[in-house]
C-alpha atoms as a PDB file:
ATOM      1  CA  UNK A   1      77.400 161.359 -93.534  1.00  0.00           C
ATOM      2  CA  UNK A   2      74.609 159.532 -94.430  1.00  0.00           C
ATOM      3  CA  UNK A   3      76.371 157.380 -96.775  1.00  0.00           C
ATOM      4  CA  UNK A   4      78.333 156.320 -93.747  1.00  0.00           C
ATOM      5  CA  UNK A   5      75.463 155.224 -91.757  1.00  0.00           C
ATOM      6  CA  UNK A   6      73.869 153.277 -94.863  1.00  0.00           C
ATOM      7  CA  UNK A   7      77.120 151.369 -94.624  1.00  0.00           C
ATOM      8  CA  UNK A   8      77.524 150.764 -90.582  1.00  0.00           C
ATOM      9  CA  UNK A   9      73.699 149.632 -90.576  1.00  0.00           C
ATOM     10  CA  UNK A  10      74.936 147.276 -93.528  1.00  0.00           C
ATOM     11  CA  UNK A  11      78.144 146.334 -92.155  1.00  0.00           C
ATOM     12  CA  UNK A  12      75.853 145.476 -88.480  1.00  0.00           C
ATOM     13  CA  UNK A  13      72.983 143.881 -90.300  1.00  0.00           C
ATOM     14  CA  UNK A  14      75.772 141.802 -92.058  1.00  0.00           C
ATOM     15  CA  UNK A  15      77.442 140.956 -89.193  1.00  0.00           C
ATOM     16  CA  UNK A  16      73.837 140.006 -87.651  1.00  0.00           C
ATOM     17  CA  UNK A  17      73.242 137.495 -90.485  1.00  0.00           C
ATOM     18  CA  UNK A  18      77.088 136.205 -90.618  1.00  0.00           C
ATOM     19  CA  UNK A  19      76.397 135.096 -86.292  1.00  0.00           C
ATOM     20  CA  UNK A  20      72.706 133.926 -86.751  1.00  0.00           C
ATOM     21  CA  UNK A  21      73.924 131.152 -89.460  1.00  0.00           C
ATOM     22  CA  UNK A  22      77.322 130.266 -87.545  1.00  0.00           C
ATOM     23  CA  UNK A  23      75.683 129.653 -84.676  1.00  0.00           C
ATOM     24  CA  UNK A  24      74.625 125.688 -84.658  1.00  0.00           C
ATOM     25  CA  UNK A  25      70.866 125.184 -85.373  1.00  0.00           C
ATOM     26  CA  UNK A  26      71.069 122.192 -83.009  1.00  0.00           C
ATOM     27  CA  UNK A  27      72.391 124.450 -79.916  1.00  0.00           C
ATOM     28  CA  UNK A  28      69.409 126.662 -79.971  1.00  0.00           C
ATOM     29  CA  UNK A  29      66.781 123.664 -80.568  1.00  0.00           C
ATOM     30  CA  UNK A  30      68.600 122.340 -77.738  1.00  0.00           C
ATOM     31  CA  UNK A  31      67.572 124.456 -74.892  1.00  0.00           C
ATOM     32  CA  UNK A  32      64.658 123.192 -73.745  1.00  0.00           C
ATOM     33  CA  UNK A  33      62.649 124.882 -70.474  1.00  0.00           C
ATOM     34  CA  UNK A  34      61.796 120.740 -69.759  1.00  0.00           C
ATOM     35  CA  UNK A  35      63.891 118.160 -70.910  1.00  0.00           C
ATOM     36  CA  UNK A  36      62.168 115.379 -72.833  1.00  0.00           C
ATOM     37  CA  UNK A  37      63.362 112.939 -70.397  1.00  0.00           C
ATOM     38  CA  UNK A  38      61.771 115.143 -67.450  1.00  0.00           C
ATOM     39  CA  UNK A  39      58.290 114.757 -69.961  1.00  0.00           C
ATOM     40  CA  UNK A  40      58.390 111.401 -70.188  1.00  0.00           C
ATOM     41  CA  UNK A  41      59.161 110.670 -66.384  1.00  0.00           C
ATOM     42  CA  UNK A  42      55.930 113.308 -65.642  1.00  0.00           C
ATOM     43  CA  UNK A  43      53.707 110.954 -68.468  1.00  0.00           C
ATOM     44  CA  UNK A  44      54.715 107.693 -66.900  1.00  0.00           C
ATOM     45  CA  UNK A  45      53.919 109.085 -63.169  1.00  0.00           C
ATOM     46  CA  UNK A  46      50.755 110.139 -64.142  1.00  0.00           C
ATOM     47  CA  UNK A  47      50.253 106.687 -65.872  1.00  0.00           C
ATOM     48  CA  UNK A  48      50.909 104.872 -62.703  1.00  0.00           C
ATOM     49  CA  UNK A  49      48.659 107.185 -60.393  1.00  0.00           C
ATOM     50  CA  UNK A  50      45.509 106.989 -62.616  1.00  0.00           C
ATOM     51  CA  UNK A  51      46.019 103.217 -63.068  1.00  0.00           C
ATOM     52  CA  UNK A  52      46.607 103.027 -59.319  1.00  0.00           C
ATOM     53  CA  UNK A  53      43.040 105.432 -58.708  1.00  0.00           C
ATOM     54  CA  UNK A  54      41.694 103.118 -61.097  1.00  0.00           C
ATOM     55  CA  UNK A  55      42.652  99.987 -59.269  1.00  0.00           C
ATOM     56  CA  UNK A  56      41.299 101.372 -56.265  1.00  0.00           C
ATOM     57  CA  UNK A  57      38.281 102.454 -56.919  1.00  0.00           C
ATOM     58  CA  UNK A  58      37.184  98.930 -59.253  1.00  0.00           C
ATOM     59  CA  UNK A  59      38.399  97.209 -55.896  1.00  0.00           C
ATOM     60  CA  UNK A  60      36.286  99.633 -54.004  1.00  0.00           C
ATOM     61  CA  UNK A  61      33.192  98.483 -56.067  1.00  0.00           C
ATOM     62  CA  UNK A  62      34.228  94.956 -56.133  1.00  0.00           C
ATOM     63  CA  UNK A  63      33.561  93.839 -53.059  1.00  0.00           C
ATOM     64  CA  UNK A  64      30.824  91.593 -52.064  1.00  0.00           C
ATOM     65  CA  UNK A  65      29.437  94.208 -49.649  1.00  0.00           C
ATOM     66  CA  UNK A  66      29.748  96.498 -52.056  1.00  0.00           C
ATOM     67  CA  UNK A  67      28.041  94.174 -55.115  1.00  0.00           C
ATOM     68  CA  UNK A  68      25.127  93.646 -52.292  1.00  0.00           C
ATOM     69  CA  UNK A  69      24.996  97.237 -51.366  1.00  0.00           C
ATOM     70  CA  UNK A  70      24.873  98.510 -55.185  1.00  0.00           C
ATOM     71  CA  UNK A  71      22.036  95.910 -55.944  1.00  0.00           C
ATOM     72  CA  UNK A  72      20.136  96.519 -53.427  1.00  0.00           C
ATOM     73  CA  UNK A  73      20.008 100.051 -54.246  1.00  0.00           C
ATOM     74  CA  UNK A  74      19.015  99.178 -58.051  1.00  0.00           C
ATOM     75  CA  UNK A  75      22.449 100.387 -59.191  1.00  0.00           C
ATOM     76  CA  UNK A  76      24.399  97.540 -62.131  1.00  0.00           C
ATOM     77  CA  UNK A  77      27.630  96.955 -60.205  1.00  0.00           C
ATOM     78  CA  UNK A  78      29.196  96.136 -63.887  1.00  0.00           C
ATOM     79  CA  UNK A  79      27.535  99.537 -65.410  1.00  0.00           C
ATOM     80  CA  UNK A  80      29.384 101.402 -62.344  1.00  0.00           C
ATOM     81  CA  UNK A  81      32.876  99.193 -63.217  1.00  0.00           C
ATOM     82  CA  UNK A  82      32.181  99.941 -67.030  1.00  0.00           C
ATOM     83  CA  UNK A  83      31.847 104.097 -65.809  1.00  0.00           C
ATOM     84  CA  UNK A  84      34.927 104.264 -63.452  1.00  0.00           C
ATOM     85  CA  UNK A  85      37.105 103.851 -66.547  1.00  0.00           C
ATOM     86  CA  UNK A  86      35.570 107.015 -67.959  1.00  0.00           C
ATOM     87  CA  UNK A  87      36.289 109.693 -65.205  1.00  0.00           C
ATOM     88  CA  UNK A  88      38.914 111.711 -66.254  1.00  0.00           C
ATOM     89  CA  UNK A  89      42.228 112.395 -64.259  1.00  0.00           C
ATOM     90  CA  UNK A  90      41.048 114.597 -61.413  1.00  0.00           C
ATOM     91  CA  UNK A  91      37.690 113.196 -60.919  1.00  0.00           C
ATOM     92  CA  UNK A  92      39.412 109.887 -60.880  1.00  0.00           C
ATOM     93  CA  UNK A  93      41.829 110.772 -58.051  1.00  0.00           C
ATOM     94  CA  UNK A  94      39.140 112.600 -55.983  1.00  0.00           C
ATOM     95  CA  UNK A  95      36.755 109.800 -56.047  1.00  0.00           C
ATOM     96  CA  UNK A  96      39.928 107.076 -55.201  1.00  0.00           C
ATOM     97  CA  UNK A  97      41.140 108.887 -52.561  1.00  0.00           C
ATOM     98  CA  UNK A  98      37.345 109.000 -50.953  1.00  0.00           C
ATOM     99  CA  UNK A  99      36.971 105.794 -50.747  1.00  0.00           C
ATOM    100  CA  UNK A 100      40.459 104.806 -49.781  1.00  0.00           C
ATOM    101  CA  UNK A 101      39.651 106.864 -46.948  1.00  0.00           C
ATOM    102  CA  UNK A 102      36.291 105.151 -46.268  1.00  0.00           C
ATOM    103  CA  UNK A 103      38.479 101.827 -46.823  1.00  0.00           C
ATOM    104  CA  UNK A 104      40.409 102.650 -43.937  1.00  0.00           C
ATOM    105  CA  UNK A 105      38.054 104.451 -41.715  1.00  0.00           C
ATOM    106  CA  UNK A 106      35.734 101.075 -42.170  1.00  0.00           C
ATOM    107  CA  UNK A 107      38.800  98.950 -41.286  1.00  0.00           C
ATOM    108  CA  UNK A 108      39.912 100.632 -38.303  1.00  0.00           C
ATOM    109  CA  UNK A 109      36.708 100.550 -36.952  1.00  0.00           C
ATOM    110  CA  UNK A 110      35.273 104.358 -36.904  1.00  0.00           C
ATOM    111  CA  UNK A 111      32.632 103.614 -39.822  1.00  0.00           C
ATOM    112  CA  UNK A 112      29.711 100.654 -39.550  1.00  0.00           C
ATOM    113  CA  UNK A 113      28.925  98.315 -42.318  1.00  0.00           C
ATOM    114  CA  UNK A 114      25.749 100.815 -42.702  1.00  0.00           C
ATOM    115  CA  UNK A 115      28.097 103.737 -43.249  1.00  0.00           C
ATOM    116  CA  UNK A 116      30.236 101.966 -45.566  1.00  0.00           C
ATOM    117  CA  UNK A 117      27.380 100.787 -47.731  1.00  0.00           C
ATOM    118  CA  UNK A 118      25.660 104.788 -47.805  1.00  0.00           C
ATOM    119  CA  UNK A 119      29.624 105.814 -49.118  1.00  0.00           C
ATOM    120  CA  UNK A 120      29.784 103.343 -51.415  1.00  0.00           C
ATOM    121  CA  UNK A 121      26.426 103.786 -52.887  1.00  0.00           C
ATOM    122  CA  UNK A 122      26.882 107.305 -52.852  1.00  0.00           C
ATOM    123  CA  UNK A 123      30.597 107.006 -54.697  1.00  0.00           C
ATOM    124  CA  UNK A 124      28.505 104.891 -57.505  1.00  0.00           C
ATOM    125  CA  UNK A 125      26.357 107.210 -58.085  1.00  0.00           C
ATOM    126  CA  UNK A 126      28.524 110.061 -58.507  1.00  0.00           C
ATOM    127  CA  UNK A 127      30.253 107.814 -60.785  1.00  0.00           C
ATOM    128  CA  UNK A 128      26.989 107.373 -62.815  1.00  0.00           C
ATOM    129  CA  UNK A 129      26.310 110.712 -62.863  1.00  0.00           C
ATOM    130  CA  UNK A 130      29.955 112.167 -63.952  1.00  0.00           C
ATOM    131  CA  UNK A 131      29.833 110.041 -66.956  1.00  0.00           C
ATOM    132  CA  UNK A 132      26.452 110.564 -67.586  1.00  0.00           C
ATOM    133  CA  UNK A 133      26.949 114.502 -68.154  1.00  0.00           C
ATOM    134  CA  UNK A 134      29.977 114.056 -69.843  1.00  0.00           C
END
């Protein structure tokens, strides 16, 4: 008896081996959870928004009120440019979407130049100070 269960547990483990090595090696590298094509669509997205946060907020601290505003309050307007590059991803976005809020607000008449220029101020100094822990 137990010589016929040394040979069904080699006959099964042989049987094992025999399907592992027919099966193609390029089938089960194959199934991917995310297709490289759905990685490289997610890498270029997230390329385009930070570029777009960045454009944003450089235009945020590029405007002549804003160049006025920053002196005034001894900030560099250049050193805060210079920083804005250096905020990671979610800082980035967080900051960009504040003051394309404050943007609009300012535009559509609910803020005063007085308001814009505390937000802006305020935006350049967080800047300063994220990149100044990191």
């Amino acid at each position: 008896m137990a010589s016929f269960t040394n040979q069904f547990v080699r006959a099964l483990a042989a049987g094992m081996l025999a399907l592992v090595f027919v099966i193609p090696q390029d089938t089960l590298a194959q199934s991917h959870v995310v297709s490289p094509s759905e990685l490289q669509s997610a890498a270029v997205a997230s390329t385009q928004a930070r570029q777009h946060n960045l454009d944003t907020l450089q235009q945020f601290v590029s405007t002549p009120t804003a160049e006025k505003a920053l002196k005034s309050a001894h900030l560099d307007a250049q050193q805060v440019k210079n920083a804005v590059s250096q905020l990671n991803d979610q800082d980035l976005a967080q900051l960009a979407s504040r003051a394309h809020k404050a943007q609009s607000d300012f535009a559509a008449g609910r803020l005063s130049d007085r308001d814009l220029i505390i937000i802006l101020v305020c935006i350049a100094a967080l800047i300063l100070i994220i990149v100044a822990v990191r």
